[in-house]
C-alpha atoms as a PDB file:
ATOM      1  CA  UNK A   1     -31.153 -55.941 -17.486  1.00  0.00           C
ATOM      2  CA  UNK A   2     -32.151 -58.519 -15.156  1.00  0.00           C
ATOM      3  CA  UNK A   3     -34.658 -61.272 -16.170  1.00  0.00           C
ATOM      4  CA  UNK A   4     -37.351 -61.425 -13.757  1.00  0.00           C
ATOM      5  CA  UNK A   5     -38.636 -64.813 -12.685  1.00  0.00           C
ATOM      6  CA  UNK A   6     -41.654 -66.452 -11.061  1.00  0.00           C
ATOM      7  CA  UNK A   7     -42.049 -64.991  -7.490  1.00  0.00           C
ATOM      8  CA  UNK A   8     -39.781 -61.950  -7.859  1.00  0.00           C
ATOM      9  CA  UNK A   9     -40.738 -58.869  -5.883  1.00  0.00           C
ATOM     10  CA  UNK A  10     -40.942 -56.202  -8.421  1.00  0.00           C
ATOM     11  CA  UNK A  11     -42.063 -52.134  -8.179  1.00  0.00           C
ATOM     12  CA  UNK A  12     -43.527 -50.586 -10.879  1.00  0.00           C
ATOM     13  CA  UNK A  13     -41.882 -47.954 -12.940  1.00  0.00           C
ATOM     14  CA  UNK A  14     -45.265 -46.491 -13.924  1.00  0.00           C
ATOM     15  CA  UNK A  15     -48.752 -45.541 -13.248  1.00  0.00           C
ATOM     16  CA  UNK A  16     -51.575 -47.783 -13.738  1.00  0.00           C
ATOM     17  CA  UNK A  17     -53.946 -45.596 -12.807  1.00  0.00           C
ATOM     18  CA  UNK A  18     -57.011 -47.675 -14.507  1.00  0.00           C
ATOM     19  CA  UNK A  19     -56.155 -50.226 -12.044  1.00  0.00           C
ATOM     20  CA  UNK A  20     -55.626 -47.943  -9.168  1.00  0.00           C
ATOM     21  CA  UNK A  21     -51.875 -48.727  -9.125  1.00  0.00           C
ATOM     22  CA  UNK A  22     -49.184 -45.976  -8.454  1.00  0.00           C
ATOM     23  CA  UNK A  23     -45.586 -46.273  -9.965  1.00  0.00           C
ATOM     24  CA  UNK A  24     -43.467 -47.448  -6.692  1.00  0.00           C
ATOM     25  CA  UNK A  25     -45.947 -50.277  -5.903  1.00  0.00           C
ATOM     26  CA  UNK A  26     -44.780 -53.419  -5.153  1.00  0.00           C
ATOM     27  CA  UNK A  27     -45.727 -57.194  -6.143  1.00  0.00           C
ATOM     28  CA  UNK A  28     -44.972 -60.252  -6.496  1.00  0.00           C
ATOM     29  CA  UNK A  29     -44.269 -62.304 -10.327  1.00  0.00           C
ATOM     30  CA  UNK A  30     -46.816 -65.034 -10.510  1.00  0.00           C
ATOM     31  CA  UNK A  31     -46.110 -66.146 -13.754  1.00  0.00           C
ATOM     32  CA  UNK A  32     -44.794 -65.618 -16.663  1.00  0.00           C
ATOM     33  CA  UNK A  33     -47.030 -65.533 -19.207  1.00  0.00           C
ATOM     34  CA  UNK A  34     -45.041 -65.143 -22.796  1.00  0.00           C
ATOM     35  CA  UNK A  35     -41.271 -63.475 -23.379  1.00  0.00           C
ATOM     36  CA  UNK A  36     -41.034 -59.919 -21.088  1.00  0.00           C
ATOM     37  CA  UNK A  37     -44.375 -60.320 -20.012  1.00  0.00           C
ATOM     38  CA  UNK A  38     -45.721 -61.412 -16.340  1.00  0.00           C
ATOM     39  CA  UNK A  39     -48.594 -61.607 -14.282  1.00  0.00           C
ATOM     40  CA  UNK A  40     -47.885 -59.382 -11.283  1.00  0.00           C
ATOM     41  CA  UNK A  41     -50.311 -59.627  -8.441  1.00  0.00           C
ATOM     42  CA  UNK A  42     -50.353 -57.017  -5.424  1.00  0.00           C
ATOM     43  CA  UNK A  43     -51.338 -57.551  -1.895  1.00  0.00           C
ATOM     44  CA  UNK A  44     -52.226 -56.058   1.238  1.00  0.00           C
ATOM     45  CA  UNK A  45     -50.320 -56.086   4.545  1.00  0.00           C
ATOM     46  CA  UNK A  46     -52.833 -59.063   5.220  1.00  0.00           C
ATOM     47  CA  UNK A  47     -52.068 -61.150   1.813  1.00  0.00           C
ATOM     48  CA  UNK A  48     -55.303 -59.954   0.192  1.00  0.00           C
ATOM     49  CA  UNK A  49     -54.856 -59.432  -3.345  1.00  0.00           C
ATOM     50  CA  UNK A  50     -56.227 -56.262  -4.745  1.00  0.00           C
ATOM     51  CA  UNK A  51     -54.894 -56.233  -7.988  1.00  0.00           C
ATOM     52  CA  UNK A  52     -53.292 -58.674 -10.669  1.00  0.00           C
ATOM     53  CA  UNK A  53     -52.201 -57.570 -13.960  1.00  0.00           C
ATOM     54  CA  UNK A  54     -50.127 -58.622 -17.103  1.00  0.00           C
ATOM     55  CA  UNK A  55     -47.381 -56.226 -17.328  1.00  0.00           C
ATOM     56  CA  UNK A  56     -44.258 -56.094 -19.473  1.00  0.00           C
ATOM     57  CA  UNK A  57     -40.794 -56.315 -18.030  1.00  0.00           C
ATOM     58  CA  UNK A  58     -39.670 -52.565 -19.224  1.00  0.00           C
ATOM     59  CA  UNK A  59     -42.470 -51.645 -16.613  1.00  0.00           C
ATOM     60  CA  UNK A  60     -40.915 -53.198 -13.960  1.00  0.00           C
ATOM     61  CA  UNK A  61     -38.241 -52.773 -11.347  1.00  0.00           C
ATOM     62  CA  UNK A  62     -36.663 -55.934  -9.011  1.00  0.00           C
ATOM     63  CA  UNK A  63     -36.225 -55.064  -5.859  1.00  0.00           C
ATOM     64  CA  UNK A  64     -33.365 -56.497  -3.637  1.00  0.00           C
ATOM     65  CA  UNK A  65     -33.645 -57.851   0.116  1.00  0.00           C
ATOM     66  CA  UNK A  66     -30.317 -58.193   0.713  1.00  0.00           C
ATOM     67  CA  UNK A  67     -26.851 -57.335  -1.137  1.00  0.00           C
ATOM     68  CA  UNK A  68     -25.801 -60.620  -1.917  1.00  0.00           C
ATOM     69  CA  UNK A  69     -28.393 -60.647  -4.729  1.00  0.00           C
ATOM     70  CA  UNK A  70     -26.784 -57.826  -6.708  1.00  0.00           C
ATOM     71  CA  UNK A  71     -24.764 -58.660  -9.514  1.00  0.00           C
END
C-alpha cells in the first residue's frame, strides 16, 4: 500500500454519512496527524471547505493525475 502524504488527493472508500460524506468523495491530506491517520478536508468547486475529518489510511484511496505516478 501506498503511504499517503501531506496534500495527497485521496477518495474515500466509505460512507461517512454523520458527516454527510459519500464513499467516492474526494479531498485533499492536510496533515498527518499520528501513524495511518490524516486530516482530510473536502472542498467545493469554489475552494470552500465543507468538511474536514481525521480519517485512517485503510479508509482511503490515492488518486492518480497522471501515469507517471504509478508505481
Amino acid at each position: 500500500m501506498e503511504k499517503l502524504k501531506t496534500l495527497d488527493v485521496v477518495a474515500l472508500l466509505e460512507d461517512q454519512l454523520a458527516r454527510g460524506l459519500r464513499r467516492g468523495q474526494v479531498g485533499t491530506v492536510v496533515e498527518v496527524l499520528a501513524p495511518g491517520v490524516f486530516e482530510v478536508e473536502f472542498s467545493d468547486n469554489q475552494g470552500r471547505t465543507y468538511a474536514a475529518l481525521a480519517l485512517r489510511s485503510d479508509q482511503l484511496m490515492i488518486l492518480h493525475h497522471d501515469v507517471a505516478q504509478v508505481a
